[in-house]
N, C-alpha and C. Protein backbone atom coordinates (compact mmCIF):
# COMPACT_ATOMS: atom_id res chain seq x y z
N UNK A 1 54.66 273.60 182.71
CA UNK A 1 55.12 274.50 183.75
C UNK A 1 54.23 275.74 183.77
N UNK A 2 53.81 276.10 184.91
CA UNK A 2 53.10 277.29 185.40
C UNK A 2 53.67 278.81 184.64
N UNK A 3 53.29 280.13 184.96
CA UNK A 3 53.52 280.99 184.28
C UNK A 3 54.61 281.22 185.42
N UNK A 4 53.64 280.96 186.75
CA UNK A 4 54.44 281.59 187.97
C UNK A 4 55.72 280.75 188.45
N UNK A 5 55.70 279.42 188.20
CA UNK A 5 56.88 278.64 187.96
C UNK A 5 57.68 279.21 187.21
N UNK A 6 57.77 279.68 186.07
CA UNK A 6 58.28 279.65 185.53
C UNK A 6 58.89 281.12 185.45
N UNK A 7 58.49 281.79 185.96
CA UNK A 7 58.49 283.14 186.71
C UNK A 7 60.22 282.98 187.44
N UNK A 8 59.27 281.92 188.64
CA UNK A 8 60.17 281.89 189.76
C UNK A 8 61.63 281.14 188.95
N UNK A 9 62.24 280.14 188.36
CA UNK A 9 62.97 279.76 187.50
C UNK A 9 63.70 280.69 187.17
N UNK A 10 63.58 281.78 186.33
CA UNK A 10 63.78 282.57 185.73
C UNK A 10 64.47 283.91 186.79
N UNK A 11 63.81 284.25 187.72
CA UNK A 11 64.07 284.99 188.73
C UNK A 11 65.76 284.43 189.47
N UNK A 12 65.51 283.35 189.62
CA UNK A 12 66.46 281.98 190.49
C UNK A 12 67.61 282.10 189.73
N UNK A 13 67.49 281.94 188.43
CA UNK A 13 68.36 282.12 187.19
C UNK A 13 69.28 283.17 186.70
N UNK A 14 68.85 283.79 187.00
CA UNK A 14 69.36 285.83 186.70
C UNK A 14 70.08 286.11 188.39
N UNK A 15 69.48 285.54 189.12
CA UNK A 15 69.94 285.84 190.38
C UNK A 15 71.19 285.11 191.00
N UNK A 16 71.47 283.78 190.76
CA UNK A 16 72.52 283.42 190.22
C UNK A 16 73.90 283.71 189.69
N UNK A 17 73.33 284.23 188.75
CA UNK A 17 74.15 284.37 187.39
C UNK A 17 74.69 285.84 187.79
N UNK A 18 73.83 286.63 188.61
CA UNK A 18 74.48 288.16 188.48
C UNK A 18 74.96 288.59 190.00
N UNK A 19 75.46 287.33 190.61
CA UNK A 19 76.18 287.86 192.11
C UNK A 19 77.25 286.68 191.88
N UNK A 20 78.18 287.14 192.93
CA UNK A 20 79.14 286.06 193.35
C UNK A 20 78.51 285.40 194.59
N UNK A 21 79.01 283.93 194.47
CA UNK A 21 78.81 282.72 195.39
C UNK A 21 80.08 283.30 196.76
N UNK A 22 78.67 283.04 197.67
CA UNK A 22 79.07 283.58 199.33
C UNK A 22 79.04 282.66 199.71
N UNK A 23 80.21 281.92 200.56
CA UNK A 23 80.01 280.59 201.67
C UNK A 23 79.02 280.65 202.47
N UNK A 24 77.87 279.02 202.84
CA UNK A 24 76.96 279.33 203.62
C UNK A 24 75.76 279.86 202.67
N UNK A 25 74.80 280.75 203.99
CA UNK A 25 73.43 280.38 203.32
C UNK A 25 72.40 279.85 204.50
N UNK A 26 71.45 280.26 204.12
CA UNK A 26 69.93 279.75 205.00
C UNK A 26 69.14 278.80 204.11
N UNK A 27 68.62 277.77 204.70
CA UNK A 27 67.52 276.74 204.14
C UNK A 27 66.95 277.13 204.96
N UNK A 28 65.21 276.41 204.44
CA UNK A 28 63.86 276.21 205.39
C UNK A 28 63.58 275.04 205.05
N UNK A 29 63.09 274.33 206.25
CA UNK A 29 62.73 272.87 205.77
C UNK A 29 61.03 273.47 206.89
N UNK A 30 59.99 273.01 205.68
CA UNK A 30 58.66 273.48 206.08
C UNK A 30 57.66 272.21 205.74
N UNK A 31 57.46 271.84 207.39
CA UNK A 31 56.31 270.70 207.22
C UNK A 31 55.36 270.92 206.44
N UNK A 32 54.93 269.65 206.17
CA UNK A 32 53.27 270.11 205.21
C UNK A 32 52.08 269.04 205.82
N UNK A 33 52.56 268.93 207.53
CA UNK A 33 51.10 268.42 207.85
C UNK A 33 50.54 269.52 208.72
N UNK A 34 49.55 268.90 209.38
CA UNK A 34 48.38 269.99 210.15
C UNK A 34 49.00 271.32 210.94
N UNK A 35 50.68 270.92 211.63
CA UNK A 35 51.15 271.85 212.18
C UNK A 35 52.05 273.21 211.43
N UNK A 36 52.52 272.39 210.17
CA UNK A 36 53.14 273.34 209.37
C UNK A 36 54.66 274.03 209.98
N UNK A 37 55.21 273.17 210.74
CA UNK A 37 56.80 273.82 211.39
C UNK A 37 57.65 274.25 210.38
N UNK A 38 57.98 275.33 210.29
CA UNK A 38 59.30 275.88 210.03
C UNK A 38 60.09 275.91 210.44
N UNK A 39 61.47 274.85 209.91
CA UNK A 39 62.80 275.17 210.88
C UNK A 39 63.58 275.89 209.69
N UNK A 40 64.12 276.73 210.18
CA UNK A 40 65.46 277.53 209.33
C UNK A 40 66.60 277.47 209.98
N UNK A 41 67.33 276.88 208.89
CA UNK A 41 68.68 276.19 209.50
C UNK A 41 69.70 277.82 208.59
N UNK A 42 70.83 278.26 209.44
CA UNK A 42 71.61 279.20 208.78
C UNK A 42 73.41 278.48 208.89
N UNK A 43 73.70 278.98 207.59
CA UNK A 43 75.41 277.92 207.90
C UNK A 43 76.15 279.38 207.18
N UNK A 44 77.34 279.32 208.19
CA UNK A 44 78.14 280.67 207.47
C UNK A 44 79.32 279.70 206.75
N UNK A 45 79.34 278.36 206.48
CA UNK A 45 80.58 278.28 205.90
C UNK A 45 79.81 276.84 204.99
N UNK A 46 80.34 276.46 203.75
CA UNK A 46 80.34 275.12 202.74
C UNK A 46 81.50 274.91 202.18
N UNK A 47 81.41 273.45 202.02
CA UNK A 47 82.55 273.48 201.14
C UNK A 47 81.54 272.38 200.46
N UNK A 48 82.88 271.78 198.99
CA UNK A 48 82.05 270.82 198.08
C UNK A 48 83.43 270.13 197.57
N UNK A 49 83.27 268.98 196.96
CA UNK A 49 84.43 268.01 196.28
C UNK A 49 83.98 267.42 194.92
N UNK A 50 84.32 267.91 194.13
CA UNK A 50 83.81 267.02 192.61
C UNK A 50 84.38 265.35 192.68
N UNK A 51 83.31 264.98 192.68
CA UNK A 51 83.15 263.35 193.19
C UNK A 51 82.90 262.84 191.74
N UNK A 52 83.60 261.42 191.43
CA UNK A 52 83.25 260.67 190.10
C UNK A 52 81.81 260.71 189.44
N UNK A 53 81.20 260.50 190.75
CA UNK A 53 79.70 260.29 191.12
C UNK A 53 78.82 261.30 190.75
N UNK A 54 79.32 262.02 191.49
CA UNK A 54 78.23 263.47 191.49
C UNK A 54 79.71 264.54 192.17
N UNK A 55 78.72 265.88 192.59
CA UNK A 55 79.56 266.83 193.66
C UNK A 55 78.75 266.78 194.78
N UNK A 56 79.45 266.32 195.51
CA UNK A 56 78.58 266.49 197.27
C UNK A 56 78.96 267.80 197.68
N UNK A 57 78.12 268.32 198.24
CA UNK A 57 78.44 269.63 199.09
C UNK A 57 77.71 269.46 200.52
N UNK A 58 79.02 269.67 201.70
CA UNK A 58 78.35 270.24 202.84
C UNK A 58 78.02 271.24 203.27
N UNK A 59 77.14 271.17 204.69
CA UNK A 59 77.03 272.70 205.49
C UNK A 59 77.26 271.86 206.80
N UNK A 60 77.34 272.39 207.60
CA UNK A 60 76.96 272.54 209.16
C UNK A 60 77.69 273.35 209.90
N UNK A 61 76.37 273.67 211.16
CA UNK A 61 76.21 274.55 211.95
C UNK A 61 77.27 274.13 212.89
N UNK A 62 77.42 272.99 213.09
CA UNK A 62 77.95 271.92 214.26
C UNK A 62 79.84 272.15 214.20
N UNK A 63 80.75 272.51 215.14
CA UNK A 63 81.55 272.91 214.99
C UNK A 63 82.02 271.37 214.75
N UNK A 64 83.27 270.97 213.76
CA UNK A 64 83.87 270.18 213.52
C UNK A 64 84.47 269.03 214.69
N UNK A 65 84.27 269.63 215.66
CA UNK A 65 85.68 268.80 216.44
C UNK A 65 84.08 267.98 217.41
N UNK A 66 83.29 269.27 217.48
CA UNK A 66 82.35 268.55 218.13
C UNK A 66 81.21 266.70 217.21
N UNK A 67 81.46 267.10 216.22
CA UNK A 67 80.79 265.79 214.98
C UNK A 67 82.04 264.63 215.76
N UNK A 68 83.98 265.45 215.11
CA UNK A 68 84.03 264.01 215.42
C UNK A 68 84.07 263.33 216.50
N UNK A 69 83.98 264.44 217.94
CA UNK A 69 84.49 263.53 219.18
C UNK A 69 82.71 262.88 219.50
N UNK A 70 82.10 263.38 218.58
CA UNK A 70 80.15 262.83 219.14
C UNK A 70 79.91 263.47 220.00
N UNK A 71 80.06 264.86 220.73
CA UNK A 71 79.53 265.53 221.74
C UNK A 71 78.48 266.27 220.97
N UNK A 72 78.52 266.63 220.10
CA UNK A 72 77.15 267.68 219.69
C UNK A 72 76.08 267.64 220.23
N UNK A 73 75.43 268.28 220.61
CA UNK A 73 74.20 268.68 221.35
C UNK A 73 72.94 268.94 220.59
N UNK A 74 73.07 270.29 219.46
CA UNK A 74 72.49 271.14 218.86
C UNK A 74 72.82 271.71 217.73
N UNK A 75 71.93 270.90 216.64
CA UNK A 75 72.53 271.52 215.17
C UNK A 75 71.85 271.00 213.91
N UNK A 76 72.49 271.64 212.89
CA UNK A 76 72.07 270.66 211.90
C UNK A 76 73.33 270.21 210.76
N UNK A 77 72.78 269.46 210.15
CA UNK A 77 73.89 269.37 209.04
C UNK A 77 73.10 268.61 207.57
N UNK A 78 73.76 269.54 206.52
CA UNK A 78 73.27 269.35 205.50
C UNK A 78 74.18 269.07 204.58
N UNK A 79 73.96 267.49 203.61
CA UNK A 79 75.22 267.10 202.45
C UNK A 79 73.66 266.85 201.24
N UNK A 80 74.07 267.74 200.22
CA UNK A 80 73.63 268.00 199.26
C UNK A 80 74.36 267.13 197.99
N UNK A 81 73.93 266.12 197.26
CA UNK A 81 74.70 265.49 195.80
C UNK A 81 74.08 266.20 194.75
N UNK A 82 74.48 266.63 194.06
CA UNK A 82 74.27 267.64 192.89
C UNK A 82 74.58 266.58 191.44
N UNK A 83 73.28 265.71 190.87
CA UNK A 83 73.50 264.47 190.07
C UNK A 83 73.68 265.51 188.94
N UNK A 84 72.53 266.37 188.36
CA UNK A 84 73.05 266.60 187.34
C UNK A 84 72.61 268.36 186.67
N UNK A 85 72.98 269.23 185.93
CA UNK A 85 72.62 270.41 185.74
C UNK A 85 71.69 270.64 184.85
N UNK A 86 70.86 271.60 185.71
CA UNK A 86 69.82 271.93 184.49
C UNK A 86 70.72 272.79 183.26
N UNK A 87 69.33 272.31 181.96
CA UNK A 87 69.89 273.35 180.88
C UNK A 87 68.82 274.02 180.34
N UNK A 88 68.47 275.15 180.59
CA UNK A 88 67.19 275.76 179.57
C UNK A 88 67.14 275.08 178.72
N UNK A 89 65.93 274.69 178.12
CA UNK A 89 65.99 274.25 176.88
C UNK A 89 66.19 272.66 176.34
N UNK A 90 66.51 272.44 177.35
CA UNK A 90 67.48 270.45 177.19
C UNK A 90 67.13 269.89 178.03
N UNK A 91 66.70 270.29 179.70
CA UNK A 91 66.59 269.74 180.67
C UNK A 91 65.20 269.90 181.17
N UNK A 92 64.45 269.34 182.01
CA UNK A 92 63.06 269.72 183.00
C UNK A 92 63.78 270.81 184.01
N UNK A 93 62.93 271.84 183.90
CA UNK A 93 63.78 272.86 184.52
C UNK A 93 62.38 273.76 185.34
N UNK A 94 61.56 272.56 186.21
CA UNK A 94 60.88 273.27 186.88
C UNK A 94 61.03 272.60 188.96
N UNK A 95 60.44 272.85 189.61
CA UNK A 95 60.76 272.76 191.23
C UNK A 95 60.39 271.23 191.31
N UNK A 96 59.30 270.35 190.26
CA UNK A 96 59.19 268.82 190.64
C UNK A 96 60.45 267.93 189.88
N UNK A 97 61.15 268.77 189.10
CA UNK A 97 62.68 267.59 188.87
C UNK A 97 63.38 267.67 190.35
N UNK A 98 64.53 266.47 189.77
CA UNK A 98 65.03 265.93 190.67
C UNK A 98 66.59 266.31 190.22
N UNK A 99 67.42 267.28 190.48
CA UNK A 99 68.74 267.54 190.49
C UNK A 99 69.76 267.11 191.44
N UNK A 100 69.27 266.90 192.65
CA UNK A 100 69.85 266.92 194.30
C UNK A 100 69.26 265.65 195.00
N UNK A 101 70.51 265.32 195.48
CA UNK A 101 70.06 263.90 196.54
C UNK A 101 70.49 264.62 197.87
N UNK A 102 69.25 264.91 198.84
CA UNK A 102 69.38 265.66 199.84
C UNK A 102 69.60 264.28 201.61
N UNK A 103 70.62 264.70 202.08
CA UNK A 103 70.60 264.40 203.42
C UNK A 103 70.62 265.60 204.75
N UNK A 104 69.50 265.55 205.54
CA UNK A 104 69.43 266.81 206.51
C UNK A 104 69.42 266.47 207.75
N UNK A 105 70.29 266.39 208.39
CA UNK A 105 70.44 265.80 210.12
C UNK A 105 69.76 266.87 211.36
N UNK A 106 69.31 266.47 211.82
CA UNK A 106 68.80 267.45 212.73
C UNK A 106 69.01 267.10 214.43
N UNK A 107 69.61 267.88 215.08
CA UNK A 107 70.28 267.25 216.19
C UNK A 107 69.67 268.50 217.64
N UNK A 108 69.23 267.74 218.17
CA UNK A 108 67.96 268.79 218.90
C UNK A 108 68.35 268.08 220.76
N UNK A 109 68.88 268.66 221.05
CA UNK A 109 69.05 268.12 222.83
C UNK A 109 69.81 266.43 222.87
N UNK A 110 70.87 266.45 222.17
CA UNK A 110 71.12 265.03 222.01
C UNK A 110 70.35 263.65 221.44
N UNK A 111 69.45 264.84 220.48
CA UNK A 111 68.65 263.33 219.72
C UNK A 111 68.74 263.56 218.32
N UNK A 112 68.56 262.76 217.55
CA UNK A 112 69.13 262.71 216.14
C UNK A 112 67.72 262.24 215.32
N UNK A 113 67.97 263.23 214.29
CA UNK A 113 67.00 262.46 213.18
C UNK A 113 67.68 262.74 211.60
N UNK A 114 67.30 261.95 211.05
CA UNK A 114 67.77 262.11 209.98
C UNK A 114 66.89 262.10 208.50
N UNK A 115 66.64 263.28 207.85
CA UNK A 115 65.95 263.45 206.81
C UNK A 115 66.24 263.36 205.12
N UNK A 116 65.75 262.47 205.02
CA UNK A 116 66.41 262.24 203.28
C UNK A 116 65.22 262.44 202.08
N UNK A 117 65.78 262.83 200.53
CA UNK A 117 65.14 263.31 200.23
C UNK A 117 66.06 263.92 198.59
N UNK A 118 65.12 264.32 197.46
CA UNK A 118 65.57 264.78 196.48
C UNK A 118 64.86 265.74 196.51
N UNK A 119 65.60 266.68 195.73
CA UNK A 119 65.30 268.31 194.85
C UNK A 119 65.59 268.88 193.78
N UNK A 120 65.15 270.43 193.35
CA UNK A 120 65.97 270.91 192.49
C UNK A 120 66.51 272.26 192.60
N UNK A 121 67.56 272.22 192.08
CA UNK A 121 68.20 273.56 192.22
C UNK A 121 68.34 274.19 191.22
N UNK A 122 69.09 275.07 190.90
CA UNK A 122 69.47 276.23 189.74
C UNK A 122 71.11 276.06 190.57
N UNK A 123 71.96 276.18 189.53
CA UNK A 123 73.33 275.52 190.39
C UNK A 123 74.24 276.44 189.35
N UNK A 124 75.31 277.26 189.98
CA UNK A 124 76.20 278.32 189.60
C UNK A 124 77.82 277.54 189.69
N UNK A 125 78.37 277.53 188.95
CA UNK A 125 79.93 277.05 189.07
C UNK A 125 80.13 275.64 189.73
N UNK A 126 80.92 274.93 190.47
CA UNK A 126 80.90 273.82 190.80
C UNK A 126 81.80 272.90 189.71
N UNK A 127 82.00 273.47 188.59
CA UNK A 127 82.07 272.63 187.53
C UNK A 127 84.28 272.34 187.79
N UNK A 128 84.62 271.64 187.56
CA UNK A 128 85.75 271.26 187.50
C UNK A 128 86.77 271.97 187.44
N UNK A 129 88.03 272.60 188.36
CA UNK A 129 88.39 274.30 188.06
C UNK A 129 87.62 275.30 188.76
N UNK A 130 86.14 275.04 189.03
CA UNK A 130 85.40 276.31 189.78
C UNK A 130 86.28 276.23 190.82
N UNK A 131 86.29 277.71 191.67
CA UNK A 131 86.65 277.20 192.95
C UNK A 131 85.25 277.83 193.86
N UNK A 132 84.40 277.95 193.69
CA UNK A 132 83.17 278.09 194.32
C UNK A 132 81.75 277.25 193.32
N UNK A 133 80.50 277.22 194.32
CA UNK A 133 79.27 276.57 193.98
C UNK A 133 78.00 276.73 194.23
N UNK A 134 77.54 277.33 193.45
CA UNK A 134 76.07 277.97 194.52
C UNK A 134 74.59 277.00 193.92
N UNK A 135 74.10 277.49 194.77
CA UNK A 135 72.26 276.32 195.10
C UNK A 135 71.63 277.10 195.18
N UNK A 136 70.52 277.77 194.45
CA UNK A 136 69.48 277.94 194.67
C UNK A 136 67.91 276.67 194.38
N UNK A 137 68.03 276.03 195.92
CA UNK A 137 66.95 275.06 195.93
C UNK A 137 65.45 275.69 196.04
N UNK A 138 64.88 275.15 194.92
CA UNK A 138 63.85 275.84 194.34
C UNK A 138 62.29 275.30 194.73
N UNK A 139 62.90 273.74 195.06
CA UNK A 139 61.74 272.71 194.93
C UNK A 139 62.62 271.45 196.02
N UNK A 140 61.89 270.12 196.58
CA UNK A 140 62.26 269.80 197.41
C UNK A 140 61.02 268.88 197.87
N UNK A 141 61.42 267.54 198.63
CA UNK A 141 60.70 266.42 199.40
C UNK A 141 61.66 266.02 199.79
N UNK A 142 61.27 265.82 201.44
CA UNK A 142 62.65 265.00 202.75
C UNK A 142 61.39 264.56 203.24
N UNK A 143 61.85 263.24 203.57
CA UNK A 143 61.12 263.00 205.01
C UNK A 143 62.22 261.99 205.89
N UNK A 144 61.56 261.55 207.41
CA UNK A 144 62.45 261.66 208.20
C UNK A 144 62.87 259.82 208.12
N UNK A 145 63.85 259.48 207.93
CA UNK A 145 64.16 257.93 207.79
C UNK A 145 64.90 256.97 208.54
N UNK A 146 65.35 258.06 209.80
CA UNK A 146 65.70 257.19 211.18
C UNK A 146 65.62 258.21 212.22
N UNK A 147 65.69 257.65 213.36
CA UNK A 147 65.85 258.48 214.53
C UNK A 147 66.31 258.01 215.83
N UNK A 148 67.13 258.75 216.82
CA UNK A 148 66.88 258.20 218.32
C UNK A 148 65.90 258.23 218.98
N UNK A 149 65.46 257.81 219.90
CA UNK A 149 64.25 256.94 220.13
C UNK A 149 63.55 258.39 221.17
N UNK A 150 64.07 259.48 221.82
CA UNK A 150 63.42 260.33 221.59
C UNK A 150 63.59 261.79 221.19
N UNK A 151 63.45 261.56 219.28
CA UNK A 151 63.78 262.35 218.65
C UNK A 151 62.15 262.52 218.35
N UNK A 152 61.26 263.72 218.45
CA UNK A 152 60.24 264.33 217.97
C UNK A 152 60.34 264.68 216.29
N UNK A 153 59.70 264.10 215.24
CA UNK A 153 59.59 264.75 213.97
C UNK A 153 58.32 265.20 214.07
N UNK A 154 58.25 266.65 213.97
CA UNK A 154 57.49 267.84 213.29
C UNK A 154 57.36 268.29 212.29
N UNK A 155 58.08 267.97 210.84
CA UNK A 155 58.49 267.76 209.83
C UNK A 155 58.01 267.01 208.86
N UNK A 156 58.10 265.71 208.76
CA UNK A 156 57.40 264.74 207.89
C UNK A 156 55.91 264.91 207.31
N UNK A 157 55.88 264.78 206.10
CA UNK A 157 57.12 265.08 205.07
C UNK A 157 56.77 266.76 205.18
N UNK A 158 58.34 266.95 204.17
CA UNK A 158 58.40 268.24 204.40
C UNK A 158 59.30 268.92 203.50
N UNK A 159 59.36 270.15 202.98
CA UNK A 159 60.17 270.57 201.98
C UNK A 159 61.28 271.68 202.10
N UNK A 160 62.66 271.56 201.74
CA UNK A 160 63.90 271.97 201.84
C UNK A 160 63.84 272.98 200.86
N UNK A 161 64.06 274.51 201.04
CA UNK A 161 64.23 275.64 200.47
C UNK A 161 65.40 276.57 200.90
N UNK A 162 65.83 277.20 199.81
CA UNK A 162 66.81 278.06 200.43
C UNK A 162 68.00 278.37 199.16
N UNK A 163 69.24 279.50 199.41
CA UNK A 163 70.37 279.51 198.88
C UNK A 163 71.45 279.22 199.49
N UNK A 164 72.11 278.42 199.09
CA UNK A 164 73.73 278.41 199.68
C UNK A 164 74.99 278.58 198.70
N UNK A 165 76.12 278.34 199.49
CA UNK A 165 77.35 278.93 198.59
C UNK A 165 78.61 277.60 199.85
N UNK A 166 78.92 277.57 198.32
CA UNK A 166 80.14 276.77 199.03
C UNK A 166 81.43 276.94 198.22
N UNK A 167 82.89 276.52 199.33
CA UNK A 167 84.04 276.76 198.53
C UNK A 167 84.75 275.57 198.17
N UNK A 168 85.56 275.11 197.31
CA UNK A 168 86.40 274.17 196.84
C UNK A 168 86.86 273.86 197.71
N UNK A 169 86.73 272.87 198.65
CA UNK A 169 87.63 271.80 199.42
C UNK A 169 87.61 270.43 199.61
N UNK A 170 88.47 269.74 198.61
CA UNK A 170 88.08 268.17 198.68
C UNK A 170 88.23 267.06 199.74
N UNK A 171 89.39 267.97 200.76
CA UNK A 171 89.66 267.33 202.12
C UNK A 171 88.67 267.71 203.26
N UNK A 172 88.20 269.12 203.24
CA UNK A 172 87.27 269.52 203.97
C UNK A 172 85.82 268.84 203.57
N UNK A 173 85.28 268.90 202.48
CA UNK A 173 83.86 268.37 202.23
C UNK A 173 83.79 266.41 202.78
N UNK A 174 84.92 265.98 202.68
CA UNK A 174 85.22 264.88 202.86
C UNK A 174 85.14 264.21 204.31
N UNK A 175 85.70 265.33 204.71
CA UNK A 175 86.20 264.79 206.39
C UNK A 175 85.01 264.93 207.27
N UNK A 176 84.43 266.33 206.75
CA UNK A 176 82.90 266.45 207.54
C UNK A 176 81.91 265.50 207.51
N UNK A 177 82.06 265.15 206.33
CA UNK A 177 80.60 264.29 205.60
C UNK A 177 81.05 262.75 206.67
N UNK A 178 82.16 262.53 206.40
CA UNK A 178 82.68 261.10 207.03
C UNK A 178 82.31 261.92 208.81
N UNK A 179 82.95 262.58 209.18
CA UNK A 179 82.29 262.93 210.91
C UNK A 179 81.47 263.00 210.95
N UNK A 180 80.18 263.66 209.97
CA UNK A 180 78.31 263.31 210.27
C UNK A 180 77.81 262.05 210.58
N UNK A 181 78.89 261.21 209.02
CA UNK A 181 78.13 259.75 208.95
C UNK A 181 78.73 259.33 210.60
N UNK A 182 79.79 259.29 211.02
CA UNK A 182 80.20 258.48 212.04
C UNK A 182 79.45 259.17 213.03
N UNK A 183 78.96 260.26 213.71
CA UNK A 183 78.63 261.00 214.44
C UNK A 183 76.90 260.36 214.40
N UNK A 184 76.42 260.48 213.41
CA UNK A 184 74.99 259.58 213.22
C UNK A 184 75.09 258.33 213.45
N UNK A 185 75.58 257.26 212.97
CA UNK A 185 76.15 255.56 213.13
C UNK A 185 75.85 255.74 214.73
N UNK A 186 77.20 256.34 215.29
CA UNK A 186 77.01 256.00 216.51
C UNK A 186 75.92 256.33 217.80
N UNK A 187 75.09 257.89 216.96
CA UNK A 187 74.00 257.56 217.80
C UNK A 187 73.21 256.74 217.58
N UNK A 188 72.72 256.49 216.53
CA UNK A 188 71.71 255.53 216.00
C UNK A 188 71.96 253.74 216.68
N UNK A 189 73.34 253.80 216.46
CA UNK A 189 73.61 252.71 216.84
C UNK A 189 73.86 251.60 215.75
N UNK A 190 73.98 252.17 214.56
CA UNK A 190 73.78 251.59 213.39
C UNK A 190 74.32 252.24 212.16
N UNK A 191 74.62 251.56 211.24
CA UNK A 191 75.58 252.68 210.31
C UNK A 191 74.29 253.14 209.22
N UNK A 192 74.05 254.44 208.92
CA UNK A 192 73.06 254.94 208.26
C UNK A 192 73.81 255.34 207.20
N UNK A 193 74.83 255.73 207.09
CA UNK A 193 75.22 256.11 205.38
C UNK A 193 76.83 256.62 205.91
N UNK A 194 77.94 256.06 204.86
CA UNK A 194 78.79 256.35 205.25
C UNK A 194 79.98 257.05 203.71
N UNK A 195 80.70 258.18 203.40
CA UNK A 195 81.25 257.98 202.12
C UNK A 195 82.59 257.20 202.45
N UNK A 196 83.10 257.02 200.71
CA UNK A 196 84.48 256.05 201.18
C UNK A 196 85.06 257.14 201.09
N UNK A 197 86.69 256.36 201.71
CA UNK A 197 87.81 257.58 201.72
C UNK A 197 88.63 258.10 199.75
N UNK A 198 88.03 257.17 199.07
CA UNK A 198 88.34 257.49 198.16
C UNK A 198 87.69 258.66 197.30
N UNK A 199 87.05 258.57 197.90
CA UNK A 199 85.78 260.14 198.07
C UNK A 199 84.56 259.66 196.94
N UNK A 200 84.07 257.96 196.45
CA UNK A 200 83.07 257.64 195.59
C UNK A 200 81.77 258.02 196.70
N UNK A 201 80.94 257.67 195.94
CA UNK A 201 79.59 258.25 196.23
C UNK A 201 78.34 257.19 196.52
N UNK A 202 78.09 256.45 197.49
CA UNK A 202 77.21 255.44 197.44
C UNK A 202 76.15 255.60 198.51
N UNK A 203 75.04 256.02 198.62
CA UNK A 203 73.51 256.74 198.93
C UNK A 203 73.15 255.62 200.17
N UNK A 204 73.77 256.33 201.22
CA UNK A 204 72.99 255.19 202.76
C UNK A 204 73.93 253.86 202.75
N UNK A 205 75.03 254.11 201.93
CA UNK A 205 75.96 252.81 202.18
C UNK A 205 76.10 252.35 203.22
N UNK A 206 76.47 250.90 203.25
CA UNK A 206 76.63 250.36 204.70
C UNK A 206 78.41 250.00 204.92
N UNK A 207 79.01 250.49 203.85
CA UNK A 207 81.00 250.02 204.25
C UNK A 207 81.33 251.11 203.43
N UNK A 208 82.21 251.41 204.73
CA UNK A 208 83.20 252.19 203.77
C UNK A 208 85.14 251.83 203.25
């Protein structure tokens, strides 16, 4: 690990550790070909569910009612799996581990794309009893793995940065994640990833 890696780690770490977790949060997801797009996605609200599996946490911009009736227009939505925690000392604790199984929807004039992808974070509470969860994603690779047919990616590949904060809700993190997946399925036309209602955890499943 770099000096300046390890810099930044350390910075991520203390910063963390010495605020309280705020719902919401800004990512950047920043191409890395010739054009270099920056999209910055901002969410004022998360929630998360401690899953057998992992903890999934959502965001989205996209008001609820609009995912499930499929009218959305314009938005994004982000479900974050949080496999496992770094530990100073015990763990790889620099931006090329892999902590986070990232899904990032991007919904632009009624067209859909969908970006998948692992990362790492520095991760605050969440733990069983928390009733809040914070991300500082440090490091990051998505690229784009379906789309409607005219959905433009500017993106590919491309890397997911940012802090968020989410609150304890196992019915809320649940219900959203299930209205994305169904809200995606049906544009696509195809089921791209769906969770079960028992709230397990299975990556682009095809039944729920």
């Amino acid at each position: 690990m770099t000096a300046r890696t390890a810099a930044t780690c350390v910075a991520a770490l203390l910063a963390l550790a010495g605020c309280s977790i705020k719902p919401g949060g800004m990512v950047e997801a920043v191409g890395s070909g010739d054009t270099a797009v920056r999209l910055p996605s901002e969410f004022t609200a998360g929630t998360f569910s401690v899953e057998p599996a992992a903890t999934t946490v959502v965001f989205s911009d996209i008001p609820y009612e609009d995912l499930a009736a499929g009218t959305a227009r314009n938005g994004r939505f982000l479900h974050v799996e949080v496999l496992w925690r770094p530990a100073p000392g015990r763990t790889p604790i620099e931006a090329s581990s892999t902590n986070l199984s990232i899904r990032f929807v991007v919904v632009s004039e009624g067209e859909v794309g969908v970006y998948v992808g692992g990362g790492f974070a520095w991760i605050k509470g969440g733990r069983p009893g928390d009733a809040a969860l914070g991300l500082n994603i440090i490091g990051s690779s998505i690229s784009l793995v379906d789309k409607t047919p005219g959905f433009v990616d500017l993106l590919s590949p491309a890397s997911l940065l940012g802090e968020l904060g989410a609150l304890r809700n196992a019915e809320n993190a649940r219900a959203t994640r299930r209205a994305a997946s169904q809200f995606v399925t049906n544009r696509l036309g195809r089921v791209r990833w769906v969770g079960a209602d028992d709230g397990t955890i299975a990556p682009l499943a095809l039944a729920r």
